[in-house]
N, C-alpha and C. Protein backbone atom coordinates (compact mmCIF):
# COMPACT_ATOMS: atom_id res chain seq x y z
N UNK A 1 -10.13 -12.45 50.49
CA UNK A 1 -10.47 -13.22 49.29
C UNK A 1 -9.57 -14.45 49.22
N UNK A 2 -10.06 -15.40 49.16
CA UNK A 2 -9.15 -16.86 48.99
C UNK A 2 -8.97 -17.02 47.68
N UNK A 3 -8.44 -18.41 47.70
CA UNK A 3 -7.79 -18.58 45.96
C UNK A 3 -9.16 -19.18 45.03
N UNK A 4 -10.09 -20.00 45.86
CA UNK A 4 -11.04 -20.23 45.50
C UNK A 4 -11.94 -19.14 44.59
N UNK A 5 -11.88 -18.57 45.75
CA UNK A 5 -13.26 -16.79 44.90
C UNK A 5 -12.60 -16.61 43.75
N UNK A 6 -10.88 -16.40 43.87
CA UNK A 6 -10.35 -15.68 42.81
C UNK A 6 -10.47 -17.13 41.72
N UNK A 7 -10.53 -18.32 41.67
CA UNK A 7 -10.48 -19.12 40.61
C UNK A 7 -12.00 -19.28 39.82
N UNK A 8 -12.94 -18.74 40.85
CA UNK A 8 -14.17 -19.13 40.47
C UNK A 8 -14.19 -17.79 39.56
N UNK A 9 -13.72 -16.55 39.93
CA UNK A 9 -14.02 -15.10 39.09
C UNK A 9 -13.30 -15.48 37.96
N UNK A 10 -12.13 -16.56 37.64
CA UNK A 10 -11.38 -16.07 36.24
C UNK A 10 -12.39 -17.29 35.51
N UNK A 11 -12.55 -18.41 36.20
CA UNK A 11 -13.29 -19.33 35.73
C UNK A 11 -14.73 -18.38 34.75
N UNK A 12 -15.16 -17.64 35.05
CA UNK A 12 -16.61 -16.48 34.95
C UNK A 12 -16.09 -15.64 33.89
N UNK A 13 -15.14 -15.27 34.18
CA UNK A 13 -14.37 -13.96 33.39
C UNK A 13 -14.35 -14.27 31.93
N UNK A 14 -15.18 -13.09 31.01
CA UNK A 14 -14.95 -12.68 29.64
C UNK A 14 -13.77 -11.91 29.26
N UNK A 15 -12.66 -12.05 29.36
CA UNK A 15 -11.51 -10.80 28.99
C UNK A 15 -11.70 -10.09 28.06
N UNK A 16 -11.31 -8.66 28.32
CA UNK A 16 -11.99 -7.47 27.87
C UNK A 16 -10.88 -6.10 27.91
N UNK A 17 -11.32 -5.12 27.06
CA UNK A 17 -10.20 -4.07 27.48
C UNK A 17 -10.14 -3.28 29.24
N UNK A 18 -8.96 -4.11 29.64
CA UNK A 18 -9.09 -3.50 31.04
C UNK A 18 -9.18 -1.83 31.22
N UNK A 19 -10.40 -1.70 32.19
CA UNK A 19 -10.62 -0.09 32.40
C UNK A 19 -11.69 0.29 31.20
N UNK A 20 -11.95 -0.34 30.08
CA UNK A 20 -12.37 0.44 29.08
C UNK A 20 -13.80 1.29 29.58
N UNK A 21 -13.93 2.36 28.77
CA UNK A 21 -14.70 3.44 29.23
C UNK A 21 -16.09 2.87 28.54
N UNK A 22 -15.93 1.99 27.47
CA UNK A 22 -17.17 2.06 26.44
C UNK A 22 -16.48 0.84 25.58
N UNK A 23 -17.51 0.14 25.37
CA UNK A 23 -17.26 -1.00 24.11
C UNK A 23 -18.78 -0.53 22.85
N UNK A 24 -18.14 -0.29 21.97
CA UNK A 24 -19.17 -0.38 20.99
C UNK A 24 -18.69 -1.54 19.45
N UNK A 25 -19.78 -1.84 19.22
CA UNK A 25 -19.95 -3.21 17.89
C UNK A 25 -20.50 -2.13 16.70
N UNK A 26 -20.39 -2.68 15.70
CA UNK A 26 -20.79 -2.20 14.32
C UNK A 26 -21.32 -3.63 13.52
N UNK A 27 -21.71 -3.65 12.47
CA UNK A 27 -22.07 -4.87 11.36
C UNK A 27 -21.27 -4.50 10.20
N UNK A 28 -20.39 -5.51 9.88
CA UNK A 28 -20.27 -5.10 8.51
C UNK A 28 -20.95 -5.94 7.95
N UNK A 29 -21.72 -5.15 7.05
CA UNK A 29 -23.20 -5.98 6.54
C UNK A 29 -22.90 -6.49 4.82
N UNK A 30 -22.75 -7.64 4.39
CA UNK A 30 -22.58 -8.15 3.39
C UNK A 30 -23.92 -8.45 2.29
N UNK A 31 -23.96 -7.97 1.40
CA UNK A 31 -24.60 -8.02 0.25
C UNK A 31 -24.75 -8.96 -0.52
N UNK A 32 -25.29 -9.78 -1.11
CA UNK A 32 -25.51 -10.47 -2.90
C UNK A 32 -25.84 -9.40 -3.45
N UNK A 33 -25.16 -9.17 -4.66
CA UNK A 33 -26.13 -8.71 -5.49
C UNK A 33 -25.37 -9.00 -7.12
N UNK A 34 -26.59 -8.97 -7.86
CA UNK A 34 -26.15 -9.42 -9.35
C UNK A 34 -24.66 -9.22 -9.94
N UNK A 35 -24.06 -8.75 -9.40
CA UNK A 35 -22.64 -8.30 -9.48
C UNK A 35 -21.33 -8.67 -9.23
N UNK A 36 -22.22 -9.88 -7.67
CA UNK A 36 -21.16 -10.14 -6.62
C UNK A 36 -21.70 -9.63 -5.32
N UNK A 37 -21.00 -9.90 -4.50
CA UNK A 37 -20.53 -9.09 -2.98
C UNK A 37 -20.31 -8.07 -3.17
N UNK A 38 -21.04 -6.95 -2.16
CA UNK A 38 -21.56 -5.81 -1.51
C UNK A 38 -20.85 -5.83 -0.25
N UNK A 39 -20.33 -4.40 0.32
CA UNK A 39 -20.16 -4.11 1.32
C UNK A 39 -21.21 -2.76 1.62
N UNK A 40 -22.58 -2.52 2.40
CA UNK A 40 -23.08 -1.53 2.14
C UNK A 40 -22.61 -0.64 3.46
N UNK A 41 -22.48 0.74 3.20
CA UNK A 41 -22.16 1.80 3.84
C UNK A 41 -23.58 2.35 4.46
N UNK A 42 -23.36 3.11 5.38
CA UNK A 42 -24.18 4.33 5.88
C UNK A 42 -23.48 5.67 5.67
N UNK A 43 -24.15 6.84 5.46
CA UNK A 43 -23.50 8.47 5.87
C UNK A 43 -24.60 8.63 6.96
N UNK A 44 -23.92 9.29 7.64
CA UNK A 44 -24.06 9.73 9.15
C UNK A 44 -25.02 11.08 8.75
N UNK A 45 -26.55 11.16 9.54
CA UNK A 45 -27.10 12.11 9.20
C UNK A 45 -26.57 13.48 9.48
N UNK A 46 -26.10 14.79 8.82
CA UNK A 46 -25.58 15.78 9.44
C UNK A 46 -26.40 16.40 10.55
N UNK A 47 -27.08 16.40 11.22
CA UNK A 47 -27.62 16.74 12.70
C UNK A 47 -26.68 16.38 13.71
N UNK A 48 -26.20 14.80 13.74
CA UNK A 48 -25.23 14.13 14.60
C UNK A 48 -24.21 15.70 14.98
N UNK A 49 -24.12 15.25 16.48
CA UNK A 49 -23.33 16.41 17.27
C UNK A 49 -21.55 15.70 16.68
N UNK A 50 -21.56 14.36 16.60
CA UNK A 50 -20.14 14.09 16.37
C UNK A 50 -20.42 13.07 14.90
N UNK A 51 -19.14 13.22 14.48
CA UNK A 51 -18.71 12.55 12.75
C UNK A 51 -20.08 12.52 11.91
N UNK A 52 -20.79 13.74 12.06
CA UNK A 52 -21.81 14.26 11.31
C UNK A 52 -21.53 13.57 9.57
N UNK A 53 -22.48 13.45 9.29
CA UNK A 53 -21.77 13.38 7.36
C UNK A 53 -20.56 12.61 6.93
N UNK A 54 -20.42 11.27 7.86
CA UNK A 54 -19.18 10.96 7.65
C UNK A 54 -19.93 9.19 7.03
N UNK A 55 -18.80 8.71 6.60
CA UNK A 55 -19.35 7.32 6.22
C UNK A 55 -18.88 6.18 7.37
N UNK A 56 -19.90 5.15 7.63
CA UNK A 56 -19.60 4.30 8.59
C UNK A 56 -20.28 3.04 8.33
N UNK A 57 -20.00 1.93 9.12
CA UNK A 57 -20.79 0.97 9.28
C UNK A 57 -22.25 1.27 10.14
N UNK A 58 -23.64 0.37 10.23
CA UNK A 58 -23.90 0.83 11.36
C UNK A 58 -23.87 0.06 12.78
N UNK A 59 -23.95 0.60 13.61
CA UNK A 59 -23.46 -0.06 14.62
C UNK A 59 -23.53 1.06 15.61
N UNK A 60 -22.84 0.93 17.00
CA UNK A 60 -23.00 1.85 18.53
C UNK A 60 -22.87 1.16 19.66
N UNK A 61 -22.70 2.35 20.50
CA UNK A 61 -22.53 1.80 21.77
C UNK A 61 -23.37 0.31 22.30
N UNK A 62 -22.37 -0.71 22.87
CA UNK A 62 -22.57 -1.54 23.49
C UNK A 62 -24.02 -1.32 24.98
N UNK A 63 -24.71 -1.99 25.39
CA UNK A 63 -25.41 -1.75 26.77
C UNK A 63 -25.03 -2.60 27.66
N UNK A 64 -25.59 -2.59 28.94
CA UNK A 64 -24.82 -3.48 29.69
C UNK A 64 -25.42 -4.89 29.63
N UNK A 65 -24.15 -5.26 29.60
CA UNK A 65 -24.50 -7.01 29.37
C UNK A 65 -24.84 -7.64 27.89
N UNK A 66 -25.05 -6.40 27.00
CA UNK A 66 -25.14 -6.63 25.24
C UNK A 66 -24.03 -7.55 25.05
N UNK A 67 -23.68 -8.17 24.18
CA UNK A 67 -22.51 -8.63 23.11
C UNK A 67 -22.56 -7.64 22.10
N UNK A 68 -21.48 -8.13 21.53
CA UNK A 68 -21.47 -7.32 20.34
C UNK A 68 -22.56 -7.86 19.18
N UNK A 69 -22.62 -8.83 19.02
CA UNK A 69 -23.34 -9.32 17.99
C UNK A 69 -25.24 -8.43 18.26
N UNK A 70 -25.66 -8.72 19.24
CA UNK A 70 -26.26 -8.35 19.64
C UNK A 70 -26.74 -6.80 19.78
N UNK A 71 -25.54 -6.09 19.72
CA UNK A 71 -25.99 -4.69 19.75
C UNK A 71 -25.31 -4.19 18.07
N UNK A 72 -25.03 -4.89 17.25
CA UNK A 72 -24.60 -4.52 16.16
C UNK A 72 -26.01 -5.00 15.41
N UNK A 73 -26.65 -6.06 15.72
CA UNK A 73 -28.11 -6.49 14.93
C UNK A 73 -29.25 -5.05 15.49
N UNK A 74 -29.13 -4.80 17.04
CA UNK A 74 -30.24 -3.89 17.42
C UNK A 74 -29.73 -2.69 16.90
N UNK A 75 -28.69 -2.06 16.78
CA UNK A 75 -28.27 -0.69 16.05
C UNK A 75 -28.97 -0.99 14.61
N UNK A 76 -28.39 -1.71 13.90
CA UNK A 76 -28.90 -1.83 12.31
C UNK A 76 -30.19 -1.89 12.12
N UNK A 77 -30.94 -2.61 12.98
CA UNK A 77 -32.44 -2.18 13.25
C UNK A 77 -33.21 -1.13 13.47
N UNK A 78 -32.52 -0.28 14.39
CA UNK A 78 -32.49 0.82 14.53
C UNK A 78 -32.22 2.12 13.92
N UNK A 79 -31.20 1.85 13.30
CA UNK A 79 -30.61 2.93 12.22
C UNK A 79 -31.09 2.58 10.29
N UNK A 80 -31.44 1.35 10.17
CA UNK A 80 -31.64 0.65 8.84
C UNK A 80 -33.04 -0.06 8.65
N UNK A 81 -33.57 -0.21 9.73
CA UNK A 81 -34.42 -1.25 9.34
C UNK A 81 -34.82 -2.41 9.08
N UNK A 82 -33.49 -3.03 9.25
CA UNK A 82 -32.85 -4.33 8.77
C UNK A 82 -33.35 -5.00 10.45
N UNK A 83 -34.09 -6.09 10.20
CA UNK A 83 -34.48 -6.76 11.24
C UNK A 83 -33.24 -7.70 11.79
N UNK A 84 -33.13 -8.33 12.57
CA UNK A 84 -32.70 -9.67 12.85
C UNK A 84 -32.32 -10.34 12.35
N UNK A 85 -33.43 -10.94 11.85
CA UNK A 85 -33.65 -12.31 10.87
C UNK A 85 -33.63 -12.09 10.11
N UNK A 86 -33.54 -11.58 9.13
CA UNK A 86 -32.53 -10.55 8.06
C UNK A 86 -31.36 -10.76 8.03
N UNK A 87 -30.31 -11.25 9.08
CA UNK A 87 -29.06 -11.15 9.22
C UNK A 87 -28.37 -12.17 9.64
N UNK A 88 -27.81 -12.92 8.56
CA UNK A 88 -26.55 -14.07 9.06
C UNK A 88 -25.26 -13.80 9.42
N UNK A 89 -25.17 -14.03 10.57
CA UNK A 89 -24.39 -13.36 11.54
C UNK A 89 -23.54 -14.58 11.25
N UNK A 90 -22.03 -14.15 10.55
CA UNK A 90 -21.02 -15.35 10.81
C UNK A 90 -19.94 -15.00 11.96
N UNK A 91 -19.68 -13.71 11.80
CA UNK A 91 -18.88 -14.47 13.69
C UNK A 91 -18.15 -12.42 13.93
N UNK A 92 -17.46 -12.60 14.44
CA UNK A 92 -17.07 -11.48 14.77
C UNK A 92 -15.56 -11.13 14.44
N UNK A 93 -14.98 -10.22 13.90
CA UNK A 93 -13.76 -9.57 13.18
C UNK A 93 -13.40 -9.22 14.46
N UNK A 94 -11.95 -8.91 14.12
CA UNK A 94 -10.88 -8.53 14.98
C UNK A 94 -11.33 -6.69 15.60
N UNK A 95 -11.44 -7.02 16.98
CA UNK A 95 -11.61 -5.40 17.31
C UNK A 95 -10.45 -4.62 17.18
N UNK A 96 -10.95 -3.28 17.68
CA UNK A 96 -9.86 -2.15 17.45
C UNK A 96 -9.99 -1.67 18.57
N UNK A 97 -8.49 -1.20 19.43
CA UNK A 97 -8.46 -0.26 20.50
C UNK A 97 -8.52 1.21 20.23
N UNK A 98 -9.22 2.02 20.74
CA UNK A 98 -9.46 3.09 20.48
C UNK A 98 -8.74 4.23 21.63
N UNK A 99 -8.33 5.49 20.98
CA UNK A 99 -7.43 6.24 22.16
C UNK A 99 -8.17 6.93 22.75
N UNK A 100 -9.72 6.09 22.85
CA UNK A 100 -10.36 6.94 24.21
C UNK A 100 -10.17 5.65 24.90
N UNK A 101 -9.68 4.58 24.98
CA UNK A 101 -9.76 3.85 26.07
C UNK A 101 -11.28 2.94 25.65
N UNK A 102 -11.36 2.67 24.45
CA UNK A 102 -12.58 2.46 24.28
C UNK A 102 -12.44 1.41 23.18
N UNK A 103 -13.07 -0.10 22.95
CA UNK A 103 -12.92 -1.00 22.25
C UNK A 103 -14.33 -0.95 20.76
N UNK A 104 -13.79 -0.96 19.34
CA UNK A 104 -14.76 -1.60 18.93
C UNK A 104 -14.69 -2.93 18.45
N UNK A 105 -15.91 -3.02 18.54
CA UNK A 105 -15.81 -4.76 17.87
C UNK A 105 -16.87 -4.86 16.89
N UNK A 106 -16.39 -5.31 15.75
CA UNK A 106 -16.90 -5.45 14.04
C UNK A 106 -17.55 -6.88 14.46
N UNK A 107 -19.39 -7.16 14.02
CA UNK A 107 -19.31 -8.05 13.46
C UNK A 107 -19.43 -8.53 11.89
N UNK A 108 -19.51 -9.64 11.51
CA UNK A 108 -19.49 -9.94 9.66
C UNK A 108 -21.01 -10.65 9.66
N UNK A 109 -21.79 -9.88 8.75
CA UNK A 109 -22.96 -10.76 8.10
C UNK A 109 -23.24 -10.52 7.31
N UNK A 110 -24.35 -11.32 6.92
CA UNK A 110 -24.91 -11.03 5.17
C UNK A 110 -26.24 -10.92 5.67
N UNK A 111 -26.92 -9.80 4.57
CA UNK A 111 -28.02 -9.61 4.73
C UNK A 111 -29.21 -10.29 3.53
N UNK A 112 -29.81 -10.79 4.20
CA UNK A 112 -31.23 -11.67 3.36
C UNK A 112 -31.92 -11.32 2.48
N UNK A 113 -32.28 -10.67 1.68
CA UNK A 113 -33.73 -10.25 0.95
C UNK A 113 -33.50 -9.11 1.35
N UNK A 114 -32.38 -7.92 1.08
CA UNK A 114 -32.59 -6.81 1.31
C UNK A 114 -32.47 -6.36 0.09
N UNK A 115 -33.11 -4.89 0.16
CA UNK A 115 -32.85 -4.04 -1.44
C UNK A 115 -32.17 -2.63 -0.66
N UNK A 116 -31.58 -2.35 -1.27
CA UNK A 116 -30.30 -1.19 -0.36
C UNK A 116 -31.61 -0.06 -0.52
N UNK A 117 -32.29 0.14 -2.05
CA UNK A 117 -32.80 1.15 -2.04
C UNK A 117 -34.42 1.51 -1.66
N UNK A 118 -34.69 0.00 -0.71
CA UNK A 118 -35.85 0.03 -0.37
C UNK A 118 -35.96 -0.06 1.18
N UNK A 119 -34.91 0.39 1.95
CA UNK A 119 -34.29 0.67 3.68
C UNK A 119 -35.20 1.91 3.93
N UNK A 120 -35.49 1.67 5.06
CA UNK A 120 -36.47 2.64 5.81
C UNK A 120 -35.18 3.30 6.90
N UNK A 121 -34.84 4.41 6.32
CA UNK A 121 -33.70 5.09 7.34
C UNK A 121 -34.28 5.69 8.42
N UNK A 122 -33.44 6.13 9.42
CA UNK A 122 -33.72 6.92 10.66
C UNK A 122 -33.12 7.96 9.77
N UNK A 123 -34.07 9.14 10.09
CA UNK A 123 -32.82 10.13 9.14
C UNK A 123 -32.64 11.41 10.33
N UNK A 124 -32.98 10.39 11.63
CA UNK A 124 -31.85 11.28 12.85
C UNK A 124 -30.56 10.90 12.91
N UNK A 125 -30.38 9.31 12.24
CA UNK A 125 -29.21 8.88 12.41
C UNK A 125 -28.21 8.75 10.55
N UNK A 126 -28.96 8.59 9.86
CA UNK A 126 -28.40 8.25 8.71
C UNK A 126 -29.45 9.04 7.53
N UNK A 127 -28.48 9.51 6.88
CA UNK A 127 -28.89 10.22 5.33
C UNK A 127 -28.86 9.62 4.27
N UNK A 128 -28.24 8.60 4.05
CA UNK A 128 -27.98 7.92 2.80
C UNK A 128 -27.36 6.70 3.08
N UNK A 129 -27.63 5.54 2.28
CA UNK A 129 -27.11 4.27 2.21
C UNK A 129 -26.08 4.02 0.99
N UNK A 130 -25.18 3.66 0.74
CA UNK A 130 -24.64 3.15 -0.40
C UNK A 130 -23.84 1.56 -0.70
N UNK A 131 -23.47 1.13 -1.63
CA UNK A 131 -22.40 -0.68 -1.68
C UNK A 131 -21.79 -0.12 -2.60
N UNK A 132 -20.58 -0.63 -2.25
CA UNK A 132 -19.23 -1.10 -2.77
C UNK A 132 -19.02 -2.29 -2.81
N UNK A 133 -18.85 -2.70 -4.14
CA UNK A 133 -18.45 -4.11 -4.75
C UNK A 133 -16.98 -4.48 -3.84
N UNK A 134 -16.94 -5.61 -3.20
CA UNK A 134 -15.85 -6.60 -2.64
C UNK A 134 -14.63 -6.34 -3.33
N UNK A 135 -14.92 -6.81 -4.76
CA UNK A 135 -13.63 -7.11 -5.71
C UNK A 135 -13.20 -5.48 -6.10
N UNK A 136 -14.17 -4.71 -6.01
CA UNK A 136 -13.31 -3.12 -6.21
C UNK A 136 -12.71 -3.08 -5.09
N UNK A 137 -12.90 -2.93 -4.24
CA UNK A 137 -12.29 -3.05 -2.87
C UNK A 137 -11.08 -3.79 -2.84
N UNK A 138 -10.78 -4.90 -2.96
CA UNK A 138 -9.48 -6.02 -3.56
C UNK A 138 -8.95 -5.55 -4.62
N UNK A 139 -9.41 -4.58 -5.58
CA UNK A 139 -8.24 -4.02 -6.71
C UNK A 139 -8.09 -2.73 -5.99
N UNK A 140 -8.47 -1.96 -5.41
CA UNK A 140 -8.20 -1.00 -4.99
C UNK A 140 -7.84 -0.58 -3.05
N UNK A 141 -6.50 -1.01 -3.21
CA UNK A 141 -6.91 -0.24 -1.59
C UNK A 141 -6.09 1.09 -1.25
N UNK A 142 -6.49 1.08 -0.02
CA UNK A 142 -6.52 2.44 0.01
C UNK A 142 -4.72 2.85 0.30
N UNK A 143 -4.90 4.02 0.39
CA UNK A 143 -3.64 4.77 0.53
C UNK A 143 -3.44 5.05 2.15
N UNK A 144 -2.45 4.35 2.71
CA UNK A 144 -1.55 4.99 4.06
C UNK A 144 -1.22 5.87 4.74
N UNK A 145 -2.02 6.67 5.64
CA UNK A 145 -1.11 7.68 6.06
C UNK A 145 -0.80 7.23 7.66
N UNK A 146 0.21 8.57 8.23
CA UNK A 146 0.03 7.91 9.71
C UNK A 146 0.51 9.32 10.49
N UNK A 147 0.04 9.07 11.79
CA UNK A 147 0.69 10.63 12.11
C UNK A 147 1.04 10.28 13.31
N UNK A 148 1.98 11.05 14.20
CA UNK A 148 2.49 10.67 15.61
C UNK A 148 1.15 10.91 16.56
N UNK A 149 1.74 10.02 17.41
CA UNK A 149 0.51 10.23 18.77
C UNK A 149 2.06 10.69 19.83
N UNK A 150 2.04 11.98 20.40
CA UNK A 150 3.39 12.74 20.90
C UNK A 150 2.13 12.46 22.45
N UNK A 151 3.58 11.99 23.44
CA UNK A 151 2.95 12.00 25.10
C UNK A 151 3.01 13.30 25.09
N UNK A 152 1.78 14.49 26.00
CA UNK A 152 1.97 15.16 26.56
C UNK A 152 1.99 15.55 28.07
N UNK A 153 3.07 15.48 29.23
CA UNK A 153 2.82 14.76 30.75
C UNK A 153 3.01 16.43 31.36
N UNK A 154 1.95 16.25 32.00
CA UNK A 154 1.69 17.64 32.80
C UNK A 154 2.88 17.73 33.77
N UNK A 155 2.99 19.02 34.17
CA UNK A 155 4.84 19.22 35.28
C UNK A 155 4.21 19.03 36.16
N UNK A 156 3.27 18.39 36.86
CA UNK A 156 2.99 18.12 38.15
C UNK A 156 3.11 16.63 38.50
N UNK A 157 3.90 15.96 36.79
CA UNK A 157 3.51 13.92 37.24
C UNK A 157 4.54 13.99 37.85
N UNK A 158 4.26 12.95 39.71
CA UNK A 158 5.45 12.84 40.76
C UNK A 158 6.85 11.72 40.09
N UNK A 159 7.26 12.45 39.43
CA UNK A 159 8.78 11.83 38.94
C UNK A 159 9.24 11.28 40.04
N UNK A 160 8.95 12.04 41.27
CA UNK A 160 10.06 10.92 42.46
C UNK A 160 9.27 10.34 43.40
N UNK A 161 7.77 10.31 43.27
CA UNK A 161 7.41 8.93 43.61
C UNK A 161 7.87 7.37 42.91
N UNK A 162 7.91 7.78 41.25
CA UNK A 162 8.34 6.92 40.80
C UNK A 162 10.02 6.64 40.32
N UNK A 163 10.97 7.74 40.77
CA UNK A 163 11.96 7.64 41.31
C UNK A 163 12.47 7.34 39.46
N UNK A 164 12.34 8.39 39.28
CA UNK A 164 12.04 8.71 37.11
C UNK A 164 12.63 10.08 37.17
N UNK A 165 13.82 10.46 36.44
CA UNK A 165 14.39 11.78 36.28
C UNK A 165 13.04 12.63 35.30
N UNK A 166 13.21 13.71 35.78
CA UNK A 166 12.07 14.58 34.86
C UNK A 166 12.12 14.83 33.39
N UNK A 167 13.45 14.49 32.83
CA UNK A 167 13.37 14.20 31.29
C UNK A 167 13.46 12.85 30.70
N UNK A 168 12.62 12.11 31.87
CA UNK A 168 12.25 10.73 30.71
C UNK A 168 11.52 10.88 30.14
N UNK A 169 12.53 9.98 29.23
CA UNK A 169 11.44 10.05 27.43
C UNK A 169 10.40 9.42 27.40
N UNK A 170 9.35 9.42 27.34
CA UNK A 170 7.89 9.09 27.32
C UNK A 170 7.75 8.28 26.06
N UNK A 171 7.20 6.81 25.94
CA UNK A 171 7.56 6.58 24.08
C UNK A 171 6.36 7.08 23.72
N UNK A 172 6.12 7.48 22.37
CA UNK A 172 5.34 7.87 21.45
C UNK A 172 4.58 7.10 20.49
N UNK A 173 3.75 7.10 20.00
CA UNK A 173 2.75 6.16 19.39
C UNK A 173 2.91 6.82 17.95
N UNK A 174 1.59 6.23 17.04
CA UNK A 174 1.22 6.22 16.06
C UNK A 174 0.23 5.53 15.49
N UNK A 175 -0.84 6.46 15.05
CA UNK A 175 -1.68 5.98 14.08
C UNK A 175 -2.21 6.30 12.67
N UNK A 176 -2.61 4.79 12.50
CA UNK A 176 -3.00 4.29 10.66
C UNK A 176 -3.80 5.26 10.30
N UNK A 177 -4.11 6.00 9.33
CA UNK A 177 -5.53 6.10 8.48
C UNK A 177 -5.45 6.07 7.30
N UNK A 178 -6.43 5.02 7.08
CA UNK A 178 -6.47 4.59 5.63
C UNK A 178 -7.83 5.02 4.82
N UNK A 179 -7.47 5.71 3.49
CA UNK A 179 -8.01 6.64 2.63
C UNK A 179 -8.29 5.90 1.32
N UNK A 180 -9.70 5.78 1.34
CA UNK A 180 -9.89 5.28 -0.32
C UNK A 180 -10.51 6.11 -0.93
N UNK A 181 -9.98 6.12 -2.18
CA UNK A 181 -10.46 7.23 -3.48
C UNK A 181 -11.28 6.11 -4.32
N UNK A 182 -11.91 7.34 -5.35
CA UNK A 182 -12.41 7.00 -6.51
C UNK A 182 -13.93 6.58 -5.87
N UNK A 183 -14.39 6.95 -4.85
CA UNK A 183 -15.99 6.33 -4.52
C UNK A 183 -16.81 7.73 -4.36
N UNK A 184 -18.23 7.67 -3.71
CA UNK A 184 -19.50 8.73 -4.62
C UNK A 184 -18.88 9.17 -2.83
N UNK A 185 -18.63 8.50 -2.49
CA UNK A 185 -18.56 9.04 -0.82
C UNK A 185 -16.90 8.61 0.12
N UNK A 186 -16.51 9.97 0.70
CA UNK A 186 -15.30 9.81 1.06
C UNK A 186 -15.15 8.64 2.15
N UNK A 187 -14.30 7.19 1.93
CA UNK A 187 -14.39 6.20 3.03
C UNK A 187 -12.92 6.54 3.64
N UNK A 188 -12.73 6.35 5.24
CA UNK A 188 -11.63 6.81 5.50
C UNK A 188 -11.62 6.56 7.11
N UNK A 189 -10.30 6.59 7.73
CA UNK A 189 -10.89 6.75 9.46
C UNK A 189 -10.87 5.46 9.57
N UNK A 190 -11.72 5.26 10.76
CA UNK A 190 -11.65 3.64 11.31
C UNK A 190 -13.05 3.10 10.72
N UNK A 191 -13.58 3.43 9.74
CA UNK A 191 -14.67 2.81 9.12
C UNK A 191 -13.42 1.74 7.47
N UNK A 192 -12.66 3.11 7.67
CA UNK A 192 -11.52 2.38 6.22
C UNK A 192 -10.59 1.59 6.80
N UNK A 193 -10.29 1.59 8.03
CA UNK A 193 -9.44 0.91 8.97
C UNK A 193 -10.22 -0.95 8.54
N UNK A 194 -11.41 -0.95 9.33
CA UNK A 194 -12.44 -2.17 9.38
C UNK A 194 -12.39 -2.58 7.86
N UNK A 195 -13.18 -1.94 7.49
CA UNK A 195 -12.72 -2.04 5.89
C UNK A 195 -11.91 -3.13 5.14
N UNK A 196 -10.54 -2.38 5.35
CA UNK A 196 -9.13 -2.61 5.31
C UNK A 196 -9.16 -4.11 5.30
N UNK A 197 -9.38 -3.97 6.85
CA UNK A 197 -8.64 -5.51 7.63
C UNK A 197 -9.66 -6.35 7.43
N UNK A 198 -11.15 -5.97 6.96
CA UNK A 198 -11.60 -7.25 6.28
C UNK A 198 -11.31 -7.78 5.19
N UNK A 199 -10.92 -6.91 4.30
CA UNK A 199 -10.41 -7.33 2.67
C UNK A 199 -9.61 -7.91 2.60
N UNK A 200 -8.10 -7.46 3.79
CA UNK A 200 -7.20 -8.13 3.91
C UNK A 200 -7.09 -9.50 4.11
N UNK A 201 -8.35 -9.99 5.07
CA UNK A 201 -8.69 -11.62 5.78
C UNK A 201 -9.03 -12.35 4.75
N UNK A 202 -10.22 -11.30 3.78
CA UNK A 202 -11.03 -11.99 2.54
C UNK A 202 -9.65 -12.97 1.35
N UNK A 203 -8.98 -12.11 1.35
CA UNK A 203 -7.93 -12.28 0.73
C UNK A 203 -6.99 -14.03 1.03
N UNK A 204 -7.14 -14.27 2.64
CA UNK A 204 -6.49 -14.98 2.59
C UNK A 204 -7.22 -16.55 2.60
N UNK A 205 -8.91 -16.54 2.34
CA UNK A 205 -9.64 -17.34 2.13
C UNK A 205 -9.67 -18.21 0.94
């Protein structure tokens, strides 16, 4: 490989989570309504083999060659009903690394002429729709917790290939979850994470 190939590949290159197993997008889908700004939710239909009954944006796995924007409009279509063109897509929020090795990426839009209570659900994928007002969200956030992420290294990692005594300390992690009360449905996890860090941005507008 010459320096050429390699200038023409970074020249090409989208940077991305190296190795990642899976990129998935979500919408956080923005509301008018007589009130103000809407953030509307999904609950996860309980059939789902994983986070059954849980509250989320909607959104899913990336395909190959999708963007995010792109597979966060075809999920919501998919799961909501919410067409396309339906959706002003203003740009894309800060992703999150995930400890499967796995990236999501939030986008931000507002939705057109929608009525929350007139959505044609998948109800393989979703049971219920709900909104939360913006400004409740800005008087209220949520509560902090965090818990260790502890290395656990199997007695077979070659310490003296890498020439590492067998009681090195491995550093240890930690993660956020952020918990909001007082709503018809528990928000929490990395749906309250997204959440979070949009209110937080809203804030500094």
């Amino acid at each position: 490989m010459d320096l050429r190939a390699i200038e023409q590949y970074y020249r090409r290159h989208t940077p991305t989570l190296q190795d990642a197993r899976a990129e998935y997008a979500v919408l956080i889908p923005l509301l008018q309504m007589k009130d103000g700004l809407h953030l509307l939710y999904e609950v996860r239909a309980s059939s789902l083999q994983h986070h059954r009954s849980e509250v989320c944006f909607p959104g899913g796995r990336m395909e190959q060659g999708e963007s995010p924007t792109a597979c966060a409009l075809r999920e919501t279509w998919e799961e909501l009903g919410i067409a396309p063109q339906q959706i002003q897509v203003f740009g894309e929020a800060d992703f999150l690394y995930l400890r499967t090795e796995e990236l999501m990426r939030p986008v931000v839009g507002l939705l057109r002429d929608v009525d929350p209570e007139a959505l044609i659900l998948n109800p393989q994928e979703v049971s219920v729709v709900f909104t939360v007002p913006v400004s409740w969200l800005c008087q209220n956030p949520p509560q902090l917790y965090r818990y260790p992420l502890k290395p656990e290294v199997s007695a077979d990692f070659p310490y003296d290939a890498v020439q590492t005594p067998a009681d090195y300390t491995w550093t240890p992690g930690s993660m956020e979850v952020p918990v909001y009360r007082g709503l018809s449905f528990p928000l929490w996890g990395l749906t309250a994470r997204i959440t979070n860090q949009f209110i937080n941005s809203f804030h500094h507008l």
